[in-house]
PDB file of N, CA and C in Angstrom:
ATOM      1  N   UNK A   1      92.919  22.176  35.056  1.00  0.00           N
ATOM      2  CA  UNK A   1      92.098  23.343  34.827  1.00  0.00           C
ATOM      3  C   UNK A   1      92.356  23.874  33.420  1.00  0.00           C
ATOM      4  N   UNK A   2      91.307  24.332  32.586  1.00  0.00           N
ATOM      5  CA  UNK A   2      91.199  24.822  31.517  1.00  0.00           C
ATOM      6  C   UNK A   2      91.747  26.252  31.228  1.00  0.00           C
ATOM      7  N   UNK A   3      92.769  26.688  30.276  1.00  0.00           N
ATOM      8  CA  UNK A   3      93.571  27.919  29.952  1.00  0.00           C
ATOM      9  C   UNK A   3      92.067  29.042  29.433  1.00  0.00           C
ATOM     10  N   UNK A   4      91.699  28.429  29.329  1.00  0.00           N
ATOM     11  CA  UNK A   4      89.789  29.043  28.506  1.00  0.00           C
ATOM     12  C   UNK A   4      88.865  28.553  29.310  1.00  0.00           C
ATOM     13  N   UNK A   5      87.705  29.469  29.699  1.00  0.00           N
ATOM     14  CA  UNK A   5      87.030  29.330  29.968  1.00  0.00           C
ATOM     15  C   UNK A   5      85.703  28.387  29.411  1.00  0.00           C
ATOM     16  N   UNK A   6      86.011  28.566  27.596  1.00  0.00           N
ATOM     17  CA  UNK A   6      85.329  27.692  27.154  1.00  0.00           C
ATOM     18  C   UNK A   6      86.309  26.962  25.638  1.00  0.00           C
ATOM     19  N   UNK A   7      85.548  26.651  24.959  1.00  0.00           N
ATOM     20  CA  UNK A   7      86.215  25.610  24.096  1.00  0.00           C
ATOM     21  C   UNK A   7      84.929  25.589  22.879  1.00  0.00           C
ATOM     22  N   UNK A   8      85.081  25.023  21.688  1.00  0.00           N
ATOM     23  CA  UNK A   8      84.367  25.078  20.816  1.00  0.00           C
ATOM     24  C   UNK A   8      84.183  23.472  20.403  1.00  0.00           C
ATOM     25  N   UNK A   9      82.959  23.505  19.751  1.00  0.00           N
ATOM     26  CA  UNK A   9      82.318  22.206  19.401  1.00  0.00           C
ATOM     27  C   UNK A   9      81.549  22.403  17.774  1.00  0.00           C
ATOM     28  N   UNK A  10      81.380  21.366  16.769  1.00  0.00           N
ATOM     29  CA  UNK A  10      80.733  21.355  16.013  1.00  0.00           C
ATOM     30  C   UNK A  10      79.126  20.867  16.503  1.00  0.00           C
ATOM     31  N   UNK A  11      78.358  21.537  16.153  1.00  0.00           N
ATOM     32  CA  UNK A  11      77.093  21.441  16.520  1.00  0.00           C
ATOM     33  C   UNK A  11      75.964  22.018  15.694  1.00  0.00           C
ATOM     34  N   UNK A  12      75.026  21.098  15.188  1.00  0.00           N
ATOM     35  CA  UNK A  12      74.020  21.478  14.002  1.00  0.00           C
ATOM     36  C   UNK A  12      74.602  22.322  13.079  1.00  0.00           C
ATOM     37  N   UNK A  13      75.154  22.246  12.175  1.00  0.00           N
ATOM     38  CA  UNK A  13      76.338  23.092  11.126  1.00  0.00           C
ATOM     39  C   UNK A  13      77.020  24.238  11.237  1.00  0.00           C
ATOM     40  N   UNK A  14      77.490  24.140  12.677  1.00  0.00           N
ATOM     41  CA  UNK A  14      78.498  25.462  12.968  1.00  0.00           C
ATOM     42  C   UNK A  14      79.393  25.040  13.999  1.00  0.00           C
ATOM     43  N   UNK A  15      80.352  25.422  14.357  1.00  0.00           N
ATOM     44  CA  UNK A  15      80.715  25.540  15.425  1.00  0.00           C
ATOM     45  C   UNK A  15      80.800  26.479  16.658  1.00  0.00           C
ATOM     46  N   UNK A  16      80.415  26.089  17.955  1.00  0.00           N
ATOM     47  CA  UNK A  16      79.551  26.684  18.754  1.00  0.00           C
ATOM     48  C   UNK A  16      80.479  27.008  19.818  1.00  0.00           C
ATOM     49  N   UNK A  17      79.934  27.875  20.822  1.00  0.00           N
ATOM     50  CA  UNK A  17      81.385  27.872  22.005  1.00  0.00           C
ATOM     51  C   UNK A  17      80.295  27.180  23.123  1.00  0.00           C
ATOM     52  N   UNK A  18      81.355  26.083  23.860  1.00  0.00           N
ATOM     53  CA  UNK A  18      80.378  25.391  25.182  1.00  0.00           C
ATOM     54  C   UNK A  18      81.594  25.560  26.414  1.00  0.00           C
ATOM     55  N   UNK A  19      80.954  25.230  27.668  1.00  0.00           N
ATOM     56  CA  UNK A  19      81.920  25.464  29.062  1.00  0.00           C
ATOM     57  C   UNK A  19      83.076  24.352  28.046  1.00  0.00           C
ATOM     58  N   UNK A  20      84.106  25.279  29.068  1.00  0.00           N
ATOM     59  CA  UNK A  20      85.463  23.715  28.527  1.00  0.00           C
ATOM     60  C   UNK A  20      85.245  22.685  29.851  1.00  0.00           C
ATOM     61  N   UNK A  21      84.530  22.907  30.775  1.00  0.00           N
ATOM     62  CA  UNK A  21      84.683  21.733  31.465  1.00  0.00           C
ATOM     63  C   UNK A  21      83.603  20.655  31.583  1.00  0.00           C
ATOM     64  N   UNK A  22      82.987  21.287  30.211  1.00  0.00           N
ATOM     65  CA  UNK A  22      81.948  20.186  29.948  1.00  0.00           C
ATOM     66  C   UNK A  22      82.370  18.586  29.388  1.00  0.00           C
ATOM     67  N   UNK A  23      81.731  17.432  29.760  1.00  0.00           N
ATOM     68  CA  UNK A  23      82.667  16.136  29.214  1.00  0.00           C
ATOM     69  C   UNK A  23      81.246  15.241  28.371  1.00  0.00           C
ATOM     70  N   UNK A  24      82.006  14.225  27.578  1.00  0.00           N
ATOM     71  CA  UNK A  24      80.831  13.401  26.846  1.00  0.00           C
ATOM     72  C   UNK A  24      79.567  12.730  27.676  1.00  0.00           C
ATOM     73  N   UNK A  25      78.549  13.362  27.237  1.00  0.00           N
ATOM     74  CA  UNK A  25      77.166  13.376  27.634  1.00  0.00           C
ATOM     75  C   UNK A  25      76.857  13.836  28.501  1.00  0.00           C
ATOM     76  N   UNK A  26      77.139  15.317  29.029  1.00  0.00           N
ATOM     77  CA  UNK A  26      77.253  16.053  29.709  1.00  0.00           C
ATOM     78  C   UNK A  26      75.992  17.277  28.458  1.00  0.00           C
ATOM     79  N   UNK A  27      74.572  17.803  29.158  1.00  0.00           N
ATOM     80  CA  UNK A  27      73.772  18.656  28.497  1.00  0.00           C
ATOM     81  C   UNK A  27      73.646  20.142  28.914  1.00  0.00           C
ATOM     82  N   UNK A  28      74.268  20.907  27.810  1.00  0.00           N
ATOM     83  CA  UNK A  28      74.537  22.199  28.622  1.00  0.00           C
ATOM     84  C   UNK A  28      73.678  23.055  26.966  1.00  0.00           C
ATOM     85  N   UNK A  29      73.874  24.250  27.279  1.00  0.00           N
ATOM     86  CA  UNK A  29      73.576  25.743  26.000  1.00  0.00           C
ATOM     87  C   UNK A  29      75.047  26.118  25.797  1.00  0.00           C
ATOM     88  N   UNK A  30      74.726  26.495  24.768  1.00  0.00           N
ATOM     89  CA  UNK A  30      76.232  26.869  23.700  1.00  0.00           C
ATOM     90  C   UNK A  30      75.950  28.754  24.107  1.00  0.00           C
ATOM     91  N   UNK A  31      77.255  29.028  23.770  1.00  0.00           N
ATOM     92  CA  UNK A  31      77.109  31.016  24.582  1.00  0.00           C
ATOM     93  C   UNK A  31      75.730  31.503  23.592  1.00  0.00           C
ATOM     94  N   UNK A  32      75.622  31.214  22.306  1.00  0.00           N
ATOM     95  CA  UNK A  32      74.234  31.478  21.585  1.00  0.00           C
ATOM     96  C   UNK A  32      72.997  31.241  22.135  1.00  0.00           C
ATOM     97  N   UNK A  33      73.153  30.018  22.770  1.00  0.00           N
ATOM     98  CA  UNK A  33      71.740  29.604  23.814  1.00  0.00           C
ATOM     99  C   UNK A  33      71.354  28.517  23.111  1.00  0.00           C
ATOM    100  N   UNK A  34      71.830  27.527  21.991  1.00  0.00           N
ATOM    101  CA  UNK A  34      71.738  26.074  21.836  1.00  0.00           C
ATOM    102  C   UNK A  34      71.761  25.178  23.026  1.00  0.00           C
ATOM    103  N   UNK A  35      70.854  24.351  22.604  1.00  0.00           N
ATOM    104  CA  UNK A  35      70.975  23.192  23.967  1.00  0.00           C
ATOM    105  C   UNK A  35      72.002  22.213  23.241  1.00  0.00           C
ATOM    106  N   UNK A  36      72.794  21.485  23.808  1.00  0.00           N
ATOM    107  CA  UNK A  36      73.438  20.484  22.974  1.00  0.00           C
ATOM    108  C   UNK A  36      73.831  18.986  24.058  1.00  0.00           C
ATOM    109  N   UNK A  37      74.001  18.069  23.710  1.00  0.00           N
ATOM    110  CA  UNK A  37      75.137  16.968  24.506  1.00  0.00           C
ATOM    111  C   UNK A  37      76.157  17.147  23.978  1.00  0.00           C
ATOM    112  N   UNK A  38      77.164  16.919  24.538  1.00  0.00           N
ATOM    113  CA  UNK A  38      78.696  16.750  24.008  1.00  0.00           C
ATOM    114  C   UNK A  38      78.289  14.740  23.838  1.00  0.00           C
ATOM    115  N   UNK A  39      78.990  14.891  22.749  1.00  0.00           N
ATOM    116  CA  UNK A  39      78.945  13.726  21.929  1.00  0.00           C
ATOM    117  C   UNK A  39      80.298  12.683  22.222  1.00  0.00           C
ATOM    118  N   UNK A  40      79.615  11.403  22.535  1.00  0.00           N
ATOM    119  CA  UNK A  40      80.312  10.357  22.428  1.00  0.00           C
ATOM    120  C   UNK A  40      81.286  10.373  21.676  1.00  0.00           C
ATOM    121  N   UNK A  41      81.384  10.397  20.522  1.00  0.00           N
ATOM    122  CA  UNK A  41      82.373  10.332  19.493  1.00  0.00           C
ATOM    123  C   UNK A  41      82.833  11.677  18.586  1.00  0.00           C
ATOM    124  N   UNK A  42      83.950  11.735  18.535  1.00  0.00           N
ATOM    125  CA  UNK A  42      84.510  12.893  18.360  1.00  0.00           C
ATOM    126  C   UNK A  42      83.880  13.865  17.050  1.00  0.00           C
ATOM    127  N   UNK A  43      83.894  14.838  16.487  1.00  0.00           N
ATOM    128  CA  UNK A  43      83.259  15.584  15.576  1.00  0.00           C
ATOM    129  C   UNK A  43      84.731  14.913  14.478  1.00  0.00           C
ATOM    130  N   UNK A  44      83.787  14.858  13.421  1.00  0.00           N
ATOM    131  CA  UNK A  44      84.656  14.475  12.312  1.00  0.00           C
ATOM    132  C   UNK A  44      85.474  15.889  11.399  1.00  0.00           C
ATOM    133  N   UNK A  45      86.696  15.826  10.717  1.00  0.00           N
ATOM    134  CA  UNK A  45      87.713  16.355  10.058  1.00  0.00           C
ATOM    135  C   UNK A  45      86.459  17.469   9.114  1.00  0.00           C
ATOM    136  N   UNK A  46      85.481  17.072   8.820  1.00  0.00           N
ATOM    137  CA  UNK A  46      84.958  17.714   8.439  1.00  0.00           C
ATOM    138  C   UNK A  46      83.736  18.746   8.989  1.00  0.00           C
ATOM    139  N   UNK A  47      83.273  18.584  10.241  1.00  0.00           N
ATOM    140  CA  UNK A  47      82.714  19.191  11.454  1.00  0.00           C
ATOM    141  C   UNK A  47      83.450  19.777  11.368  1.00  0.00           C
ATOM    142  N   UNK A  48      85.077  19.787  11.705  1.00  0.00           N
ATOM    143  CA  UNK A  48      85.600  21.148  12.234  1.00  0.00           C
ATOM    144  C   UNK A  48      85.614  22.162  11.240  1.00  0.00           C
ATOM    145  N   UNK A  49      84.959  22.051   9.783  1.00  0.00           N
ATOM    146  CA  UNK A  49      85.362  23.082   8.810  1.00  0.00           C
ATOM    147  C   UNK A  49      84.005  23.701   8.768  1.00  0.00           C
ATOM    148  N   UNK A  50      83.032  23.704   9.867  1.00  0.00           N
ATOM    149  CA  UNK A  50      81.631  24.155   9.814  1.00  0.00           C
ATOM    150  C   UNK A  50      82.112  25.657  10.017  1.00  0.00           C
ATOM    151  N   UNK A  51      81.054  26.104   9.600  1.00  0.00           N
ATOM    152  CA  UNK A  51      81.783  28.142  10.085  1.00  0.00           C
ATOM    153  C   UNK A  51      81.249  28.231  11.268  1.00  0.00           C
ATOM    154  N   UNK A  52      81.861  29.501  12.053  1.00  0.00           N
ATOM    155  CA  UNK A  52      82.579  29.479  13.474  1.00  0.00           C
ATOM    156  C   UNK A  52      80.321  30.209  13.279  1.00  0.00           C
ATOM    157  N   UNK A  53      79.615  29.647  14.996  1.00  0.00           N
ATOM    158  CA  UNK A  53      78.654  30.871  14.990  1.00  0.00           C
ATOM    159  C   UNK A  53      78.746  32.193  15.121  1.00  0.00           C
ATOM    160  N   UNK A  54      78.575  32.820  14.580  1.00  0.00           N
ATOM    161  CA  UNK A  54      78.520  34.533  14.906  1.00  0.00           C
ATOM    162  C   UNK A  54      78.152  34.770  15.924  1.00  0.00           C
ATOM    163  N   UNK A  55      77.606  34.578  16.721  1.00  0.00           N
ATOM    164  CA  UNK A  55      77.157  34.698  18.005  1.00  0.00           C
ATOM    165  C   UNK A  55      77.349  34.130  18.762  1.00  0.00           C
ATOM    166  N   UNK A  56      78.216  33.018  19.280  1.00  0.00           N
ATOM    167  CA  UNK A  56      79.264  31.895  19.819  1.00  0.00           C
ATOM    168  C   UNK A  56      80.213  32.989  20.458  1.00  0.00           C
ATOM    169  N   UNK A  57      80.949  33.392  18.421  1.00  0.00           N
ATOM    170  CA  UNK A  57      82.191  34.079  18.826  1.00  0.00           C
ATOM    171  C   UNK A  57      82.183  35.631  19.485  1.00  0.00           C
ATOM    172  N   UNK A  58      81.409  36.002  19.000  1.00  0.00           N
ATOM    173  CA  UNK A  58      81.383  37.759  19.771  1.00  0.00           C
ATOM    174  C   UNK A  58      80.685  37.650  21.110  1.00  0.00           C
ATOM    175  N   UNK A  59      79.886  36.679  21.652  1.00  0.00           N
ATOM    176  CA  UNK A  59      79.800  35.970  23.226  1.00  0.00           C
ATOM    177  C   UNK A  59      81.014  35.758  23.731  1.00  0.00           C
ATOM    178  N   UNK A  60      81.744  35.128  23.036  1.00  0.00           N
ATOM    179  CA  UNK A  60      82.952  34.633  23.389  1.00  0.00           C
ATOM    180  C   UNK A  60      84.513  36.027  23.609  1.00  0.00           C
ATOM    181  N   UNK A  61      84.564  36.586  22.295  1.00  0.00           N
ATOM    182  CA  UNK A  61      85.403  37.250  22.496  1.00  0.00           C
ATOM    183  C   UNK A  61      84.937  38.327  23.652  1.00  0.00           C
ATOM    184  N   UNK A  62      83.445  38.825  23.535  1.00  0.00           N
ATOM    185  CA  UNK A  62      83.302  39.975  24.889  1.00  0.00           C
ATOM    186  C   UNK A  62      84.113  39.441  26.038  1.00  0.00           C
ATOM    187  N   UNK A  63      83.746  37.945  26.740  1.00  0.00           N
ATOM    188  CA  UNK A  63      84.002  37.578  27.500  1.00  0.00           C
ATOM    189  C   UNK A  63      85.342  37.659  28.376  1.00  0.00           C
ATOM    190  N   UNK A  64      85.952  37.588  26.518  1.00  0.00           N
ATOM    191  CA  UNK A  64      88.030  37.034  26.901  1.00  0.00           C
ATOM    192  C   UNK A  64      88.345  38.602  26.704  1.00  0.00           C
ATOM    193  N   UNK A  65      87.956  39.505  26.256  1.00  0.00           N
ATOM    194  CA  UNK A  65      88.366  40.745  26.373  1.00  0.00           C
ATOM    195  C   UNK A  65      89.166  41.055  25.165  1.00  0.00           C
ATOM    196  N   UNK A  66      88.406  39.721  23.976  1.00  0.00           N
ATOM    197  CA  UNK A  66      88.853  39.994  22.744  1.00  0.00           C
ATOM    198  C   UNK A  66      88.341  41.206  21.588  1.00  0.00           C
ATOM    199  N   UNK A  67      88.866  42.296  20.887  1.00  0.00           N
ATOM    200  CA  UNK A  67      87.939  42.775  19.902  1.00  0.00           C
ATOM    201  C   UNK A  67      86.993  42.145  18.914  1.00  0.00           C
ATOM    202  N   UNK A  68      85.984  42.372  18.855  1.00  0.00           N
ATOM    203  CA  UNK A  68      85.254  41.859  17.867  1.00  0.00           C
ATOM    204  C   UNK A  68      85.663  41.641  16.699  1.00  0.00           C
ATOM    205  N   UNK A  69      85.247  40.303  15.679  1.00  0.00           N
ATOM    206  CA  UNK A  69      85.784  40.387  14.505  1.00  0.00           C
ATOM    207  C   UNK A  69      85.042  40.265  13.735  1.00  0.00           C
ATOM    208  N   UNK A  70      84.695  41.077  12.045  1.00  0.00           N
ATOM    209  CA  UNK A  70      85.736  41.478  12.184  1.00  0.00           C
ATOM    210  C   UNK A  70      85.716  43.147  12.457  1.00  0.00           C
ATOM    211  N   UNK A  71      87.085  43.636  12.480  1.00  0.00           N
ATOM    212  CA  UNK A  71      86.966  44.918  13.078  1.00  0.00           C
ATOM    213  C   UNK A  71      87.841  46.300  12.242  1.00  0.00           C
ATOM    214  N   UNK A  72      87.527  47.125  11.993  1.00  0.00           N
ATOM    215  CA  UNK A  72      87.759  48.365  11.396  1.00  0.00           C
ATOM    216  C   UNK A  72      89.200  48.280  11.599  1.00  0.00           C
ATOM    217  N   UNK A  73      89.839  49.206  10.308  1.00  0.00           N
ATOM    218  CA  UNK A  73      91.611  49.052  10.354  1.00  0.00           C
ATOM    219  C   UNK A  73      91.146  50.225  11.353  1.00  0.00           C
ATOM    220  N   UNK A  74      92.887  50.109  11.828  1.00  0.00           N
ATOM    221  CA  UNK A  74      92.924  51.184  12.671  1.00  0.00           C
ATOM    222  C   UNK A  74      94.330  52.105  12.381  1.00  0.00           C
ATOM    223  N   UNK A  75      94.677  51.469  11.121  1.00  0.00           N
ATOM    224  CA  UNK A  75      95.802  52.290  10.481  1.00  0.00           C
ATOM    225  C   UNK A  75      95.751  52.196   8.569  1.00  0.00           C
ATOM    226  N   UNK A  76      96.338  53.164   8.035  1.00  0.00           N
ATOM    227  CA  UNK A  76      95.583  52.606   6.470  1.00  0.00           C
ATOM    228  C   UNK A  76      97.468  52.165   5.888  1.00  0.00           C
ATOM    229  N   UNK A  77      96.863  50.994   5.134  1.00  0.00           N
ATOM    230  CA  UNK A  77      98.290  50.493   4.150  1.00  0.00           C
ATOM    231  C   UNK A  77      98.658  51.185   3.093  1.00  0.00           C
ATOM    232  N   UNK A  78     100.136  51.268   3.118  1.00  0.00           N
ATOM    233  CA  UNK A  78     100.063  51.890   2.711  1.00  0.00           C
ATOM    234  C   UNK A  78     101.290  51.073   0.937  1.00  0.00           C
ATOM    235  N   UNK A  79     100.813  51.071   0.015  1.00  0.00           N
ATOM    236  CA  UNK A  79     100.721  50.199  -1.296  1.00  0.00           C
ATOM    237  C   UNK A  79     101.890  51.188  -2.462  1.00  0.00           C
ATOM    238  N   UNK A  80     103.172  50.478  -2.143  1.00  0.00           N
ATOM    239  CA  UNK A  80     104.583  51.158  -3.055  1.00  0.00           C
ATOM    240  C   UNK A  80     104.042  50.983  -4.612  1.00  0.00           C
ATOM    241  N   UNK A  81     103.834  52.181  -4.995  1.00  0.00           N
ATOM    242  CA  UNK A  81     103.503  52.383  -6.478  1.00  0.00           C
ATOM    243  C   UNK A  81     104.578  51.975  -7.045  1.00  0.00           C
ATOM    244  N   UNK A  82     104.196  50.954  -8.429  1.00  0.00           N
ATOM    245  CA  UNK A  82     105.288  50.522  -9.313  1.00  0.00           C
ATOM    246  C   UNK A  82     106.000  51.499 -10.508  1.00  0.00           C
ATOM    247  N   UNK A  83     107.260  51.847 -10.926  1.00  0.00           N
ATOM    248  CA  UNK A  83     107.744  53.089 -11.589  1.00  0.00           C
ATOM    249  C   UNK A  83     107.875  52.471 -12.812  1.00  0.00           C
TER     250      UNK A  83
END
């Protein structure tokens, strides 16, 4: 059983969030609402450097009960003046 409910995939130049218990050639929608197959052969070193979808991830984090990112400080830094 999967620690996540879902898992991420490179898909048409982003990476997308799909079920994690989806397997190769298996046709499902990405949390955005892409249709996709999970692919025979693995996404290449460079797939994984696609940017994350915006709408994947804030689908995603609502879900896990993550804050949105990104997200407002919620304390201010504070920057030691040099003498």
């Amino acid at each position: 059983m999967a620690l996540r409910e879902f898992r991420w995939l490179p898909h048409d130049g982003g990476r997308h969030a799909i079920p994690a218990s989806l397997v190769v050639g298996d046709v499902a929608k990405t949390l955005c609402g892409r249709e996709l197959a999970v692919p025979h052969d693995p996404p290449s070193k460079t797939q994984w450097c696609w940017p994350t979808c915006l709408a994947c991830d804030a689908s995603w984090r609502e879900r896990e009960g993550i804050l949105l990112f990104p997200r407002l400080a919620t304390s201010h830094r504070v920057v030691a003046k040099r003498r």
